[in-house]
N, C-alpha and C. Protein backbone atom coordinates (compact mmCIF):
# COMPACT_ATOMS: atom_id res chain seq x y z
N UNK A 1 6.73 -38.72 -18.18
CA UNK A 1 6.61 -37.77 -19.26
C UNK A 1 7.71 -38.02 -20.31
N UNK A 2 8.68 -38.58 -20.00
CA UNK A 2 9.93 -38.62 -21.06
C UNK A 2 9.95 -39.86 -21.68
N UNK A 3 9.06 -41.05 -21.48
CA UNK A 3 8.70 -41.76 -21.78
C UNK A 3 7.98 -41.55 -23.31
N UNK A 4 7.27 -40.79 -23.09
CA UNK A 4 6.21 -40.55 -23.64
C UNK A 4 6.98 -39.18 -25.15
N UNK A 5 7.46 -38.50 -24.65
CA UNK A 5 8.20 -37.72 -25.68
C UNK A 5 9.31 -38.85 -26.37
N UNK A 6 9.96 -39.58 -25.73
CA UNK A 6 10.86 -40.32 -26.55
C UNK A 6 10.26 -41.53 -27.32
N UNK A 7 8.45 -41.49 -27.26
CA UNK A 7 7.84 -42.00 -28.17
C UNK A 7 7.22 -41.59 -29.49
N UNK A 8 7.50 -40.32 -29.01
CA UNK A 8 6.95 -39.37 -30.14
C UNK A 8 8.05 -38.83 -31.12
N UNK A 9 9.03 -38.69 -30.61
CA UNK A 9 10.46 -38.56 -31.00
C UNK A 9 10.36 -39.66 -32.32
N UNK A 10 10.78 -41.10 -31.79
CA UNK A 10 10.76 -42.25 -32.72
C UNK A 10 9.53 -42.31 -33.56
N UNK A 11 8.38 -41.58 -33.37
CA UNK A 11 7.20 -41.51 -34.67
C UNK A 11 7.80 -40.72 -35.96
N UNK A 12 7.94 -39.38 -34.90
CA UNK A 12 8.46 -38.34 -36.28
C UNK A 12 10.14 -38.82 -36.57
N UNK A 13 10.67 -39.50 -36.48
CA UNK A 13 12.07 -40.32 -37.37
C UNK A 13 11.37 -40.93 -37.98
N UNK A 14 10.56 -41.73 -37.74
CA UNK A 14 9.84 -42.89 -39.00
C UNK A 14 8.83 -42.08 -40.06
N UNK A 15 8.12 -41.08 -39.73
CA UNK A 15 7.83 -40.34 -40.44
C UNK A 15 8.71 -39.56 -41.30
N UNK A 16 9.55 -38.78 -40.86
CA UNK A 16 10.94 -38.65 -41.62
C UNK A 16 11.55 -39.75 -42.50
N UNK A 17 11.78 -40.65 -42.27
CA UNK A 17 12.60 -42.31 -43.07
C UNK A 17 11.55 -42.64 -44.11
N UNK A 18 10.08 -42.53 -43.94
CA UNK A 18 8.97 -42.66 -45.35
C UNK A 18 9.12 -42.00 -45.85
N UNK A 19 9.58 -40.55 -45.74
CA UNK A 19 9.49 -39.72 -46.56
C UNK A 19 10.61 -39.75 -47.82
N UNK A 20 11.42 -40.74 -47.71
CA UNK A 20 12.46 -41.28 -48.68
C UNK A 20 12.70 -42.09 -49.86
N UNK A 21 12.67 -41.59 -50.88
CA UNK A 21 12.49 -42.36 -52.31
C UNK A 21 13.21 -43.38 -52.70
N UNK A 22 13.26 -44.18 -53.68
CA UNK A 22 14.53 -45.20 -53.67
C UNK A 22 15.61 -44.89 -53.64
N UNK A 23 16.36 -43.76 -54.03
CA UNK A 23 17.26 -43.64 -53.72
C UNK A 23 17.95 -43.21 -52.58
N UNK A 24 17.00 -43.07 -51.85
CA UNK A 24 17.67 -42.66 -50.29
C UNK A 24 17.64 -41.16 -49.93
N UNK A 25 17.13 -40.54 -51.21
CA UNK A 25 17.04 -38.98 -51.07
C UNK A 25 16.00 -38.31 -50.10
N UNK A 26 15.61 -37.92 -49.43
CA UNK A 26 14.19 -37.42 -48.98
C UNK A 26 13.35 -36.70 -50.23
N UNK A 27 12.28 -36.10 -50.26
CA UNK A 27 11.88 -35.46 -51.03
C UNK A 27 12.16 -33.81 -51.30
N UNK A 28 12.01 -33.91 -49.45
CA UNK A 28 11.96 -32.63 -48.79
C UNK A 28 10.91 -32.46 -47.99
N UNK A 29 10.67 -32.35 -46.90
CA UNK A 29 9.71 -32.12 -45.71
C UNK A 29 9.14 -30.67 -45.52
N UNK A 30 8.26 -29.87 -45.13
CA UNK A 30 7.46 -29.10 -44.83
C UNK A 30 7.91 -28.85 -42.91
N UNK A 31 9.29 -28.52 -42.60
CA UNK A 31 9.66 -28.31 -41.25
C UNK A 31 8.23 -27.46 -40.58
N UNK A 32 7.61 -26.83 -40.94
CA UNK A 32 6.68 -26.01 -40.17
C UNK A 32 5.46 -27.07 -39.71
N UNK A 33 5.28 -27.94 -40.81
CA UNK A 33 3.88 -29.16 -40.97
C UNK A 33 4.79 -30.29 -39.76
N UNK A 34 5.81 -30.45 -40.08
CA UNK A 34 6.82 -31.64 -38.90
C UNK A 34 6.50 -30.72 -37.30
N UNK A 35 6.58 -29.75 -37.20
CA UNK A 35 7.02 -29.03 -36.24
C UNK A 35 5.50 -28.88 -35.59
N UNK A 36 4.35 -28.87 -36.55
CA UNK A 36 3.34 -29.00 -35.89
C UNK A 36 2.83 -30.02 -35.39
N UNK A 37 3.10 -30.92 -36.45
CA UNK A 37 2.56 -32.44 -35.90
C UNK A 37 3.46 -33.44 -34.68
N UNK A 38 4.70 -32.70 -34.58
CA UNK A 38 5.43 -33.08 -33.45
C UNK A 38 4.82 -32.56 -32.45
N UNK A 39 4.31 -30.98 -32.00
CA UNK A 39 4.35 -30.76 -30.83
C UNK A 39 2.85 -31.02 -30.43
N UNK A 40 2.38 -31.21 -31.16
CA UNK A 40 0.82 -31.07 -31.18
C UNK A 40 0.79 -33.00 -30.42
N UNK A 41 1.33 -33.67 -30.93
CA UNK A 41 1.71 -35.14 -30.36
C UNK A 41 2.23 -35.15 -28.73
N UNK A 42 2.87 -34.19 -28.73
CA UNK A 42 3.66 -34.14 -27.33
C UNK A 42 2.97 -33.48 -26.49
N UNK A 43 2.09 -32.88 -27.15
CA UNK A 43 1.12 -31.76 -25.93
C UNK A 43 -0.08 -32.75 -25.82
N UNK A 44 -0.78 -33.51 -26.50
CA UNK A 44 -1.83 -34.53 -26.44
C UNK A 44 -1.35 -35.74 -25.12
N UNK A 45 -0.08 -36.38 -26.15
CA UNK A 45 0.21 -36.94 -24.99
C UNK A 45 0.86 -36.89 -23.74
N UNK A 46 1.21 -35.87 -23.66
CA UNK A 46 1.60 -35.59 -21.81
C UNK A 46 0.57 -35.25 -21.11
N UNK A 47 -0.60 -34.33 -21.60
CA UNK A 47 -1.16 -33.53 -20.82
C UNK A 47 -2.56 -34.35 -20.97
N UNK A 48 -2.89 -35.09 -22.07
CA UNK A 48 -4.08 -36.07 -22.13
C UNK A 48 -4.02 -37.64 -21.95
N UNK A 49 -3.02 -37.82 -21.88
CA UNK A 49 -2.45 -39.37 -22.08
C UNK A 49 -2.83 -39.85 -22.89
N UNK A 50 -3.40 -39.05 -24.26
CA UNK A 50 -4.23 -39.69 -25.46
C UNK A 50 -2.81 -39.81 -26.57
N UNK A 51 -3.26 -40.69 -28.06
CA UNK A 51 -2.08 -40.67 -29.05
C UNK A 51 -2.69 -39.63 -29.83
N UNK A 52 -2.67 -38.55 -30.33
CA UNK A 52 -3.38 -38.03 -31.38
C UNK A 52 -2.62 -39.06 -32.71
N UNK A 53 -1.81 -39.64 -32.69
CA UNK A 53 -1.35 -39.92 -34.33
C UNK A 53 -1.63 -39.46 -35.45
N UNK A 54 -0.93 -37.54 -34.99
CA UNK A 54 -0.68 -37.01 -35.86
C UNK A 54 -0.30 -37.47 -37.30
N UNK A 55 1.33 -38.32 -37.19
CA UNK A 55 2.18 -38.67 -38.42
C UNK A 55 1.40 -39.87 -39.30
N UNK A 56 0.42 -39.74 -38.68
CA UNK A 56 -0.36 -40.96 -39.65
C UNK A 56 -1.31 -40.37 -40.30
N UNK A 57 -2.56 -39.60 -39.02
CA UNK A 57 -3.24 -39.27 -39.75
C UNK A 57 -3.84 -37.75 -40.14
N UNK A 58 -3.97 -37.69 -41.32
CA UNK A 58 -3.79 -36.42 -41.64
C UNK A 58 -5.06 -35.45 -41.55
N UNK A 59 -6.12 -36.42 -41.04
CA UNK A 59 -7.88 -35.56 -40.89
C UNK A 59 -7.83 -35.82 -39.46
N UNK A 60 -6.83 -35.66 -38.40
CA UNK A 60 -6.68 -35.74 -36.83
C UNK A 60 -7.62 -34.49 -36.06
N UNK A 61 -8.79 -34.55 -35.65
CA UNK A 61 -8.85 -33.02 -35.02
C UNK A 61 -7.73 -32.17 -34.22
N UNK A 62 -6.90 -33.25 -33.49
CA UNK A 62 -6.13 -32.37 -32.99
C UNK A 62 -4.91 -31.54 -33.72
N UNK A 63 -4.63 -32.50 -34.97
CA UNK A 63 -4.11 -31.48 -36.06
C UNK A 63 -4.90 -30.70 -36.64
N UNK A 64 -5.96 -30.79 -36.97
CA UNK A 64 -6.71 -29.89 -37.46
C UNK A 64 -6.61 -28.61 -37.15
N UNK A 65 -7.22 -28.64 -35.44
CA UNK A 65 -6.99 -27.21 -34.63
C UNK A 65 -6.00 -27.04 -34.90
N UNK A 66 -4.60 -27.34 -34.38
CA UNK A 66 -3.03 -27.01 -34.12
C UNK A 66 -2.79 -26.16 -35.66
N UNK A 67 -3.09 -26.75 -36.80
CA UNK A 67 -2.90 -26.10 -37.70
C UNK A 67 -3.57 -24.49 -37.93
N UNK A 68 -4.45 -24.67 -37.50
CA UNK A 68 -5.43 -23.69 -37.27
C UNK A 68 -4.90 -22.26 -36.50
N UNK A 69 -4.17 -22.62 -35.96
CA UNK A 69 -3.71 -21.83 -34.67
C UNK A 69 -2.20 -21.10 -35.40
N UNK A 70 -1.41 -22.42 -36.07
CA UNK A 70 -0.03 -21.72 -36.48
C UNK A 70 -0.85 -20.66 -38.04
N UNK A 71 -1.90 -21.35 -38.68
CA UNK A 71 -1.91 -20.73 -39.67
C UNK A 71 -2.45 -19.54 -39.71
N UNK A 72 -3.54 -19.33 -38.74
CA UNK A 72 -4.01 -17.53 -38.67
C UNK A 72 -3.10 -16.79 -37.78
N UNK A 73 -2.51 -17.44 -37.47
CA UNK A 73 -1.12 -15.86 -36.51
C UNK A 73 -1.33 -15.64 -35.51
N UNK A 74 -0.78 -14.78 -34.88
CA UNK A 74 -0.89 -14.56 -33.46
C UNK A 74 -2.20 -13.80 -33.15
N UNK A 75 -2.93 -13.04 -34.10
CA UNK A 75 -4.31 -12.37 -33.80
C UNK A 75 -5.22 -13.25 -33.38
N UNK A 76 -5.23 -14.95 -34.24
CA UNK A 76 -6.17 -16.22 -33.76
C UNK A 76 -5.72 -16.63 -32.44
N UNK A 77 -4.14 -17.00 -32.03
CA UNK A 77 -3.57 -16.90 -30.63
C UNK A 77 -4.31 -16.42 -29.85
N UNK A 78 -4.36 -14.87 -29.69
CA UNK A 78 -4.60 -14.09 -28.74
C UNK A 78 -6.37 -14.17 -28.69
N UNK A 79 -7.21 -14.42 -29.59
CA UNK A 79 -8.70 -14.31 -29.57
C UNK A 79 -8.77 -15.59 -29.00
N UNK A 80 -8.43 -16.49 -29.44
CA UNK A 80 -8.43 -18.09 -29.03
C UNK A 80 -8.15 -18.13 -27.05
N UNK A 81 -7.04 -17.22 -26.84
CA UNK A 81 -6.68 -17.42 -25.08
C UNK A 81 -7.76 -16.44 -24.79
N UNK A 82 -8.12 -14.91 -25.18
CA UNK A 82 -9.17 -14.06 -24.45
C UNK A 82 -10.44 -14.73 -24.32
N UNK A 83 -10.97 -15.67 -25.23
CA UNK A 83 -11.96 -16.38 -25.30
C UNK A 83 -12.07 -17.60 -24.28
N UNK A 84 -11.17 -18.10 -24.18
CA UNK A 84 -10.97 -19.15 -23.05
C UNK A 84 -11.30 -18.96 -21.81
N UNK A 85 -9.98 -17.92 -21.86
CA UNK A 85 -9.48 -17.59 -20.42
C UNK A 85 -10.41 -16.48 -19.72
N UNK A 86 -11.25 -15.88 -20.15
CA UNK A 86 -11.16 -14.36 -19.96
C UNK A 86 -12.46 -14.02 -20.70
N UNK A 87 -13.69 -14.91 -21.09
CA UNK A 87 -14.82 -14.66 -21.56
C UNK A 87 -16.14 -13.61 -21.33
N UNK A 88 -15.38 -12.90 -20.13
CA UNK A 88 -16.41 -11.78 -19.82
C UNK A 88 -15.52 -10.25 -21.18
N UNK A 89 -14.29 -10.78 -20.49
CA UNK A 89 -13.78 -9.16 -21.62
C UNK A 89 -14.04 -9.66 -23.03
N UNK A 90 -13.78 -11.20 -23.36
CA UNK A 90 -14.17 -11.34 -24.72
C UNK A 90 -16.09 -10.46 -25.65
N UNK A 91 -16.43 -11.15 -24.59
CA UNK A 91 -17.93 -10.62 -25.03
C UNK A 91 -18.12 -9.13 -24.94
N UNK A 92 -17.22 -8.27 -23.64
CA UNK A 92 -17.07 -7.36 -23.71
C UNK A 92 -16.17 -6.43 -24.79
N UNK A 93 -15.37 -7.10 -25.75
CA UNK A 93 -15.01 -6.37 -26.53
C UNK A 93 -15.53 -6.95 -28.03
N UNK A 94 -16.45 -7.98 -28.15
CA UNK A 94 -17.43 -8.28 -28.96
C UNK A 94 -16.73 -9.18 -29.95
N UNK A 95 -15.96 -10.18 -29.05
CA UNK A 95 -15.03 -11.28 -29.84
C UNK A 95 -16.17 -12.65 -29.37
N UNK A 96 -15.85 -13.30 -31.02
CA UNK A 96 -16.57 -14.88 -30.78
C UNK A 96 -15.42 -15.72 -31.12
């Protein structure tokens, strides 16, 4: 497993280092967009042994969802796990 995070680690630095103009300045990064596409990388590949290559690509389904998830809040959170986990109370409280 640490293999595998200290590969993902060295993506998002190189993703970080493009993000740098000639002069060496960054532009400025989107920490919340880094923070997704990091963990969303680290949860693919530990638990799927797949690459999503997030930092590359930017129409990834698995970024897609992940974004999906930080951007409607914890109300999409919580419908997203009752729906999963727990699909009799979902239908029972008339969640899709």
């Amino acid at each position: 497993m640490l293999p595998e995070i200290v590969a993902v680690s060295n993506e998002a630095i190189n993703y970080l280092k493009e993000r740098k103009n000639e002069s060496g300045k960054g532009d400025g990064v989107n920490v919340k967009d880094l923070g997704v596409r990091y963990m969303t990388d680290i949860l693919v590949r530990v638990s799927l042994s797949l690459d999503a290559g997030s930092f590359h690509d930017d129409k990834n389904p698995f970024l897609h969802h992940a974004t999906h998830i930080f951007r409607e809040g914890l109300a999409f959170y919580v419908l997203t796990v009752v729906t999963f986990f727990a699909p009799s109370l979902g239908r029972l409280l008339g969640l899709r």
